[in-house]
Protein backbone atom coordinates (compact mmCIF):
# COMPACT_ATOMS: atom_id res chain seq x y z
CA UNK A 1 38.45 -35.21 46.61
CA UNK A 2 37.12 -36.55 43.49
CA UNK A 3 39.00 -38.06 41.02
CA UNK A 4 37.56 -36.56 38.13
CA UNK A 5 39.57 -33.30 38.73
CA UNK A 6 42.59 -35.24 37.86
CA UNK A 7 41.22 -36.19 34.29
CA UNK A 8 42.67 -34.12 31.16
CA UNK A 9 39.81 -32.09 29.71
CA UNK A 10 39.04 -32.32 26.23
CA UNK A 11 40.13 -28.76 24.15
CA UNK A 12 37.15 -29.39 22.02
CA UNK A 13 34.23 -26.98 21.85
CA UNK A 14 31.75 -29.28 20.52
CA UNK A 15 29.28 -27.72 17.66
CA UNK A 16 31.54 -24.53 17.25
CA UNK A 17 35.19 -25.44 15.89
CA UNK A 18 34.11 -25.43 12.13
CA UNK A 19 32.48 -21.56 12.67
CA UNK A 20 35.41 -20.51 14.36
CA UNK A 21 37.96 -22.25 12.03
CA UNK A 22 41.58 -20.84 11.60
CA UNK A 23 41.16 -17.79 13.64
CA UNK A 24 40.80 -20.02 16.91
CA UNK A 25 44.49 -20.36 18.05
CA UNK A 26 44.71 -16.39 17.19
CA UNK A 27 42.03 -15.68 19.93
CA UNK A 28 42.83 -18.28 22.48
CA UNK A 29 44.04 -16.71 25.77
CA UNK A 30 44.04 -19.57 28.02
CA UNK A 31 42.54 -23.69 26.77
CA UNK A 32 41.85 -26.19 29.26
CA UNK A 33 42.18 -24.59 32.34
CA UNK A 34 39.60 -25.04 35.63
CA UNK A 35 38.33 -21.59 37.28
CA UNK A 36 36.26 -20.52 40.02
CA UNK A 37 32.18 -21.23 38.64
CA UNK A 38 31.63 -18.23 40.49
CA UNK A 39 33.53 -15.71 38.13
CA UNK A 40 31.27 -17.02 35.21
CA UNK A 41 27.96 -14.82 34.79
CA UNK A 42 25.86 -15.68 31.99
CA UNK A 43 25.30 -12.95 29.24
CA UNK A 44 22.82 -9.90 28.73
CA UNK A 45 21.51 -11.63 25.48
CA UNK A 46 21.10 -15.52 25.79
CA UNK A 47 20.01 -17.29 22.08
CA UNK A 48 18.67 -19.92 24.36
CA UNK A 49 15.39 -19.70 26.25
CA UNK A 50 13.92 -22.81 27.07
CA UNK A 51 15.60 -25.83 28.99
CA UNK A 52 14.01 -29.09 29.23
CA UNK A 53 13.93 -29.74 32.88
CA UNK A 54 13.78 -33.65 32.88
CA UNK A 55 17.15 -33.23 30.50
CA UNK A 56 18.79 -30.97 32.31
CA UNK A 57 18.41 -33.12 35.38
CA UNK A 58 19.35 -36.25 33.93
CA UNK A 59 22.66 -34.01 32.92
CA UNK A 60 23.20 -32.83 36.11
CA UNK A 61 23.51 -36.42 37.23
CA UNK A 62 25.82 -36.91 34.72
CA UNK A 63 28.06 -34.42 35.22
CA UNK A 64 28.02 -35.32 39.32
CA UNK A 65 29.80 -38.81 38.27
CA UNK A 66 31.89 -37.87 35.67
CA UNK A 67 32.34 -34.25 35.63
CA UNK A 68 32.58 -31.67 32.74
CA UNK A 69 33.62 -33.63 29.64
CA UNK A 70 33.39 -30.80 27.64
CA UNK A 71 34.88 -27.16 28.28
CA UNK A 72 32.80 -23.88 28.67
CA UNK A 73 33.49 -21.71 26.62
CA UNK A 74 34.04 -18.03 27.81
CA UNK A 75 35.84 -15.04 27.58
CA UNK A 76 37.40 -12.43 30.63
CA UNK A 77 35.74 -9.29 30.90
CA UNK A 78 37.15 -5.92 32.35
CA UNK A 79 37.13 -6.75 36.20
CA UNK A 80 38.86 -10.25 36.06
CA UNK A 81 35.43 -11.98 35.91
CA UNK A 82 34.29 -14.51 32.82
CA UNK A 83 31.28 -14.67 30.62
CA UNK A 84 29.75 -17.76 29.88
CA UNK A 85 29.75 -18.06 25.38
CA UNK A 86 28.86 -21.09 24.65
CA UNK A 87 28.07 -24.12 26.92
CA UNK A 88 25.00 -23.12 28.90
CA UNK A 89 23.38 -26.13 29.96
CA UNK A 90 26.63 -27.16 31.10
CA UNK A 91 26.85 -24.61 33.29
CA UNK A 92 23.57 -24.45 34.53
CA UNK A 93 24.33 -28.68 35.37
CA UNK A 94 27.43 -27.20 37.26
CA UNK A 95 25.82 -25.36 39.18
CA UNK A 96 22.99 -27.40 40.09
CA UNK A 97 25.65 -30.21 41.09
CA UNK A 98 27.80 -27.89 43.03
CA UNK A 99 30.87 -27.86 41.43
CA UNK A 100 33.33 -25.13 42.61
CA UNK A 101 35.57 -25.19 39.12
CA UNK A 102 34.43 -26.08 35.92
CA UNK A 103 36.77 -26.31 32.92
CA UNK A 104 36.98 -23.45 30.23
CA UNK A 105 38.63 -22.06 26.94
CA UNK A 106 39.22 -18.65 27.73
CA UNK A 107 38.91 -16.68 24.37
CA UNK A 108 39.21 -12.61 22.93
CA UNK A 109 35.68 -11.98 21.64
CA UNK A 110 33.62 -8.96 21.07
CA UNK A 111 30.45 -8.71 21.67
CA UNK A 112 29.87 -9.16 18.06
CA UNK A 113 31.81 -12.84 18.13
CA UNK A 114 30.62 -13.90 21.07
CA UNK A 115 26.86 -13.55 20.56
CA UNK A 116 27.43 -15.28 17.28
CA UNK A 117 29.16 -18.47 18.45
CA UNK A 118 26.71 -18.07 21.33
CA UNK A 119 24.30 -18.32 18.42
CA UNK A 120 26.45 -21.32 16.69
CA UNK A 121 26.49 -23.78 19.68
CA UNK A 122 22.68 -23.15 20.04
CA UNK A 123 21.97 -24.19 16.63
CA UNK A 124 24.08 -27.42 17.18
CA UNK A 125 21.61 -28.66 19.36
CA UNK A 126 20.07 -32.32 18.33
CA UNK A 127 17.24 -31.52 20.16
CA UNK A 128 16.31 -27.73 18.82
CA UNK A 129 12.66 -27.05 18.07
CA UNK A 130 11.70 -25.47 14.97
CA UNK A 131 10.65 -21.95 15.77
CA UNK A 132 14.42 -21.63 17.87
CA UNK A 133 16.40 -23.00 14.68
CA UNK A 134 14.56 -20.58 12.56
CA UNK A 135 15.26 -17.75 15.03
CA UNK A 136 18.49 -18.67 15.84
CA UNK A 137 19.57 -18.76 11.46
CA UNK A 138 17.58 -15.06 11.46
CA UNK A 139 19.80 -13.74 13.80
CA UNK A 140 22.91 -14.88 12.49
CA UNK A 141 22.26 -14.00 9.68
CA UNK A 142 21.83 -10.83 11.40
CA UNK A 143 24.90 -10.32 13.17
CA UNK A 144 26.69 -11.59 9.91
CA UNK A 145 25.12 -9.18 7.52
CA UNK A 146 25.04 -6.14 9.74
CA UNK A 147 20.87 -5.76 9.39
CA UNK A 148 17.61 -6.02 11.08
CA UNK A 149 16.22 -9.68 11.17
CA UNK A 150 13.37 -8.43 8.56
CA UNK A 151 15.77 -7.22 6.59
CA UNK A 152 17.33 -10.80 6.56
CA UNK A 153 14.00 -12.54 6.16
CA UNK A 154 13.02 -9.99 3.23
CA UNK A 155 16.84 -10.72 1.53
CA UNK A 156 15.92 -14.49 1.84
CA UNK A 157 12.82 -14.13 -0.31
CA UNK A 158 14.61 -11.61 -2.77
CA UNK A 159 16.92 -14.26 -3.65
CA UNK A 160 14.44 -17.40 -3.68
CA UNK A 161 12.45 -14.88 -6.43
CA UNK A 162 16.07 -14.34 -8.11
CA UNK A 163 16.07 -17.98 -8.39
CA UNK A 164 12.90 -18.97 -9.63
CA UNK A 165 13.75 -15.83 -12.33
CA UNK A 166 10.98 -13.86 -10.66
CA UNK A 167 11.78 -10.17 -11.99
CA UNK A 168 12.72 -7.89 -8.78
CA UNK A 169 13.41 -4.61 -8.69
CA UNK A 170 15.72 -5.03 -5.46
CA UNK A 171 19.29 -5.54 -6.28
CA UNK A 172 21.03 -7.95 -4.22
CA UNK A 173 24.92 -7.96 -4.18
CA UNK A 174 27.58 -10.64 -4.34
CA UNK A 175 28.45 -10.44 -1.46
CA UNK A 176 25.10 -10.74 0.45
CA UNK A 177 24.67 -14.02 -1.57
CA UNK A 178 28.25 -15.39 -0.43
CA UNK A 179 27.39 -14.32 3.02
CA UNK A 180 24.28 -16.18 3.13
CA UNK A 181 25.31 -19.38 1.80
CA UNK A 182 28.53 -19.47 3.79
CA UNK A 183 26.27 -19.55 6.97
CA UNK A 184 24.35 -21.98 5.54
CA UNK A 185 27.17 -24.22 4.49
CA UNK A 186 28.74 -23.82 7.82
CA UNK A 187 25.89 -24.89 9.81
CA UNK A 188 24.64 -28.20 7.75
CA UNK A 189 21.71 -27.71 8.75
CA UNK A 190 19.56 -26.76 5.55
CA UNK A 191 20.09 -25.06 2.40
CA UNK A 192 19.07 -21.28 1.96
CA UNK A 193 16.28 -22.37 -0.86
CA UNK A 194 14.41 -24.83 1.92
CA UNK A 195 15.35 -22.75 5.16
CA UNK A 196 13.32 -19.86 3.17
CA UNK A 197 10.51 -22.39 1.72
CA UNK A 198 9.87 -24.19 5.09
CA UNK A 199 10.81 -22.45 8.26
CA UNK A 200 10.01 -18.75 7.59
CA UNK A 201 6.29 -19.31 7.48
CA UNK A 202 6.55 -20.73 11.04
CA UNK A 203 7.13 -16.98 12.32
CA UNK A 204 3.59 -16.09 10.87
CA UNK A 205 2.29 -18.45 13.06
CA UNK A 206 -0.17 -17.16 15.79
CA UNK A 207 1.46 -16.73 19.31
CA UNK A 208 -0.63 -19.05 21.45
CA UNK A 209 0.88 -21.65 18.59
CA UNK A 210 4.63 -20.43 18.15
CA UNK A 211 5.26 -20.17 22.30
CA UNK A 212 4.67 -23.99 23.36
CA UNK A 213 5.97 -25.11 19.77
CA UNK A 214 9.41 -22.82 20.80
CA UNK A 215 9.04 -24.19 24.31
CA UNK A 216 8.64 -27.84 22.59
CA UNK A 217 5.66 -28.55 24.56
CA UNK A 218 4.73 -29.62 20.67
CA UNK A 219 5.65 -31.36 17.31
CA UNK A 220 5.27 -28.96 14.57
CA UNK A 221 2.69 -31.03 12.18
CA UNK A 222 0.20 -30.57 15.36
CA UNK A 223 0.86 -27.01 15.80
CA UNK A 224 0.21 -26.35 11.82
CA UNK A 225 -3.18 -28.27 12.19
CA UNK A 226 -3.53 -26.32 15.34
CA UNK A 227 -3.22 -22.87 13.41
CA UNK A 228 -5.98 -23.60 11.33
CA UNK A 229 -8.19 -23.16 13.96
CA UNK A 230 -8.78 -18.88 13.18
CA UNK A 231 -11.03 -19.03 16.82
CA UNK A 232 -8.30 -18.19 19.54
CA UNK A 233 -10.58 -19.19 22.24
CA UNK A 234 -11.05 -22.27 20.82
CA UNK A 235 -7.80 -22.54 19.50
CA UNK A 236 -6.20 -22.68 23.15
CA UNK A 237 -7.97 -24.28 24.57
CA UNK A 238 -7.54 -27.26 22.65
CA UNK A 239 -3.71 -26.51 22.32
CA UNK A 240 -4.05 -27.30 26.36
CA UNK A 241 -6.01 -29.94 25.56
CA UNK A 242 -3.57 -31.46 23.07
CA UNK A 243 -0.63 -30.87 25.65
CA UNK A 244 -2.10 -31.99 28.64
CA UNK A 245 -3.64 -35.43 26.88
CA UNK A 246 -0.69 -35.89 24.49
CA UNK A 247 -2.93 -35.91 21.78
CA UNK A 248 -2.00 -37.72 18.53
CA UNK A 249 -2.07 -35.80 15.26
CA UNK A 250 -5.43 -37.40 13.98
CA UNK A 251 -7.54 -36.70 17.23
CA UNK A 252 -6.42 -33.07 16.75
CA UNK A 253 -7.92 -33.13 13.63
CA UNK A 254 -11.33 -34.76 14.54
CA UNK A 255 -11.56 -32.14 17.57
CA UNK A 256 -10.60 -29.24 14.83
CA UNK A 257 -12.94 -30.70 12.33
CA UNK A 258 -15.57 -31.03 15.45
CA UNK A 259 -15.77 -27.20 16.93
CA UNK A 260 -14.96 -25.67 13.21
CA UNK A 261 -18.14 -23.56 12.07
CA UNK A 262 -19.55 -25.64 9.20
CA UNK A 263 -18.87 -23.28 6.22
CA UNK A 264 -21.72 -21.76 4.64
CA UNK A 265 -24.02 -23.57 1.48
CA UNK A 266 -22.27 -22.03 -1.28
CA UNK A 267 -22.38 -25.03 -3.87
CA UNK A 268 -25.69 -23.32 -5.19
CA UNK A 269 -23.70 -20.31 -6.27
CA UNK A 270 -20.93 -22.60 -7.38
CA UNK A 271 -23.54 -24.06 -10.08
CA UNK A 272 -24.89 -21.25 -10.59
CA UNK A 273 -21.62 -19.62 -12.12
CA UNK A 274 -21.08 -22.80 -14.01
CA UNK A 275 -24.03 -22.47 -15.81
CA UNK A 276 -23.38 -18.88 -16.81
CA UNK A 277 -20.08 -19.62 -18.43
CA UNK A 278 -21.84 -22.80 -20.15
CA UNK A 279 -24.57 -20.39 -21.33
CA UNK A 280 -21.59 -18.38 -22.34
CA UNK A 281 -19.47 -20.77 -24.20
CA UNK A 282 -22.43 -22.12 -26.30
CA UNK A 283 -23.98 -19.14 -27.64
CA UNK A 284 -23.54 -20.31 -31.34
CA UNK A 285 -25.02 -23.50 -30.36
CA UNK A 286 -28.17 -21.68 -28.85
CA UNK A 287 -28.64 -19.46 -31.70
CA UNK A 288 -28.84 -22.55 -34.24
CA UNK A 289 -30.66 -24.49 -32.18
CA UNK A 290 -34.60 -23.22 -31.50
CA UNK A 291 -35.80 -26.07 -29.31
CA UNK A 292 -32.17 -25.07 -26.77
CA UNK A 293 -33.03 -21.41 -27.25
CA UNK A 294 -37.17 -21.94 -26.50
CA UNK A 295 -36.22 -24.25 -23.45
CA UNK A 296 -33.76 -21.46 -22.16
CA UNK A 297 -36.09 -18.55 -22.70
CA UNK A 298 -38.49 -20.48 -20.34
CA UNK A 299 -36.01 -20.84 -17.61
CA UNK A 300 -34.74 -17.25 -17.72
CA UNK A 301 -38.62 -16.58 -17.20
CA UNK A 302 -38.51 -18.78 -14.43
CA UNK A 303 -35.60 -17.09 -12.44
CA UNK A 304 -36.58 -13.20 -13.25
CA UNK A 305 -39.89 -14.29 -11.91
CA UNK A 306 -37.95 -16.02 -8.75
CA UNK A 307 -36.13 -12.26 -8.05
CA UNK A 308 -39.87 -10.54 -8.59
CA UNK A 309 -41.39 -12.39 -5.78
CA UNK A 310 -41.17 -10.80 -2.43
CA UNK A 311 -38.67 -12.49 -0.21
C-alpha cells in the first residue's frame, strides 16, 4: 500500500477560508477524513469550463507520488452520496490516477453557498483567463445580490457614474454598495472602479474572439487587436492563424493592417470643411479687405461652375 495514505492531510481549503470566514466551524460536518472517490459526483452548474490538458497531466503525476495535499471540498447530499464544491482539478487528477479515496471537508451548504465558494476557489486560480475572472466576479456578484448578471453589470456602471458625479436617475442603496465592495475586498483581486473600467468591455467582445481567449488559447492584448478586425471571415481565420503559428502581437498587427480595406479618400472633405469654418471665422476680415473678397468671389465661381458640369 502506499505510504501516502498514512500522511495527515492538511484542513486547509486553499483560496476559500477568507470567503467562508467565521461561519466555517458552524458548517463543518466532518474535516479531514478519506471517502470512497466514487460517492463524489461533480455538480449541475460547474464555474469552471476549460482545463488545460498539459496541466492537468503534469498534476496527475503529481498527485500519483505524493497524493492529495489538499482536501476536496464537498458536501453529503440526500442519498449518502457527496458533491464535489470546490477542488475540481483535484478531482479530475484523482481520478485520472486511480485513487480509490481522496481526502475531503465535508460541509452543510445550500445550493446557494455552495455554487458561491464553487465560484470563490475558481477565482483563486493563478492561472485564470480574463473573460472567466470577469464571469466568474458577474456571477458572484449575482448570487450575492440576489439579481440577473445584467442587472449586476448595469449596478457596476450606476455606481462608476455615481462616482465620477455623473447625475443618474437610478438610485442605488447602501447596501448594494457594501455588498459590492465586500466581494471585491474579499477576493483581492481588483477594485470595483477598475473591474468595471477594464474587464466588462471584454464581454462585448465578438464570440469567435471571447471563446479561445476564455479557453486561453490567447493573451488578451492579441485578442483586442484581433477584434478590430469587423470582417468575421477574415477575422477567424487569422485568429487560427495566430493560434496555430503562435503569432507575436506585432505580426498580428501587420496581417490586420494587411487584409483591412484601405478606408476611403476622405481628407478632401476634411479640407474642405476646414475651409468653410475659416471662411466663417474671418468674415470681418473679408468684408474690409477687397483684394480677399475679389480673390474669393473668383473661387466660389470656380466651384459652382465645378457642380454645373455634368459628372
Amino acid at each position: 500500500m502506499n505510504s501516502r495514505r498514512n500522511k495527515p492531510y492538511s484542513h486547509k481549503l486553499k483560496g476559500i477560508d477568507a470567503y467562508i470566514g467565521e461561519t466555517a466551524p458552524d458548517k463543518a460536518l466532518i474535516n479531514n477524513s478519506l471517502i470512497p472517490i466514487e460517492k463524489i459526483q461533480l455538480p449541475s452548474q460547474q464555474p469552471r469550463r476549460y482545463f488545460d490538458s498539459d496541466k492537468l497531466e503534469q498534476l496527475t503525476q503529481s498527485v500519483k507520488e505524493h497524493g492529495i495535499l489538499e482536501p476536496l471540498l464537498v458536501r453529503l447530499l440526500p442519498d449518502n452520496k457527496y458533491e464535489l464544491v470546490a477542488g475540481e482539478r483535484r478531482y479530475r487528477a484523482a481520478t485520472a490516477a486511480e485513487l480509490v479515496e481522496v481526502p475531503v471537508v465535508v460541509k452543510q451548504l445550500t445550493d446557494s453557498e455552495a455554487l458561491q465558494l464553487a465560484l470563490v476557489e475558481n477565482l483563486q486560480r493563478e492561472d485564470l483567463n480574463p473573460v472567466e475572472e470577469t464571469e466568474g466576479i458577474l456571477q458572484l456578484l449575482s448570487l450575492q445580490l440576489e439579481i440577473e448578471t445584467t442587472e449586476v453589470v448595469s449596478l457596476l456602471y450606476q455606481m462608476q457614474n455615481a462616482t465620477a458625479g455623473k447625475i443618474t436617475d437610478n438610485v442605488i442603496s447602501n447596501s448594494e454598495i457594501e455588498s459590492v465592495n465586500k466581494i471585491f475586498t474579499s477576493l483581492s483581486k481588483m477594485n470595483r472602479e477598475s473591474f468595471t473600467a477594464n474587464r466588462l468591455p471584454l464581454l462585448k467582445l465578438p464570440q469567435d474572439i471571447l471563446e479561445p481567449l476564455r479557453q486561453g488559447k490567447i493573451e488578451y492584448t492579441k485578442a483586442k487587436a484581433l477584434a478590430s478586425l469587423k470582417e468575421e471571415s477574415a477575422r477567424k481565420e487569422l485568429m487560427a492563424e495566430a493560434i496555430a503559428k503562435s503569432l507575436s502581437l506585432r505580426e498580428i498587427k501587420e496581417r490586420i493592417k494587411a487584409v483591412k480595406p484601405q478606408p476611403q479618400k476622405e481628407e478632401i472633405f476634411n479640407r474642405l470643411d476646414n475651409a468653410y469654418k475659416q471662411v466663417k471665422k474671418s468674415k470681418k476680415l473679408i468684408r474690409e479687405n477687397s483684394r480677399k473678397r475679389k480673390k474669393l468671389e473668383s473661387l466660389l465661381v470656380q466651384i459652382e461652375k465645378l457642380f454645373e458640369q455634368p459628372s
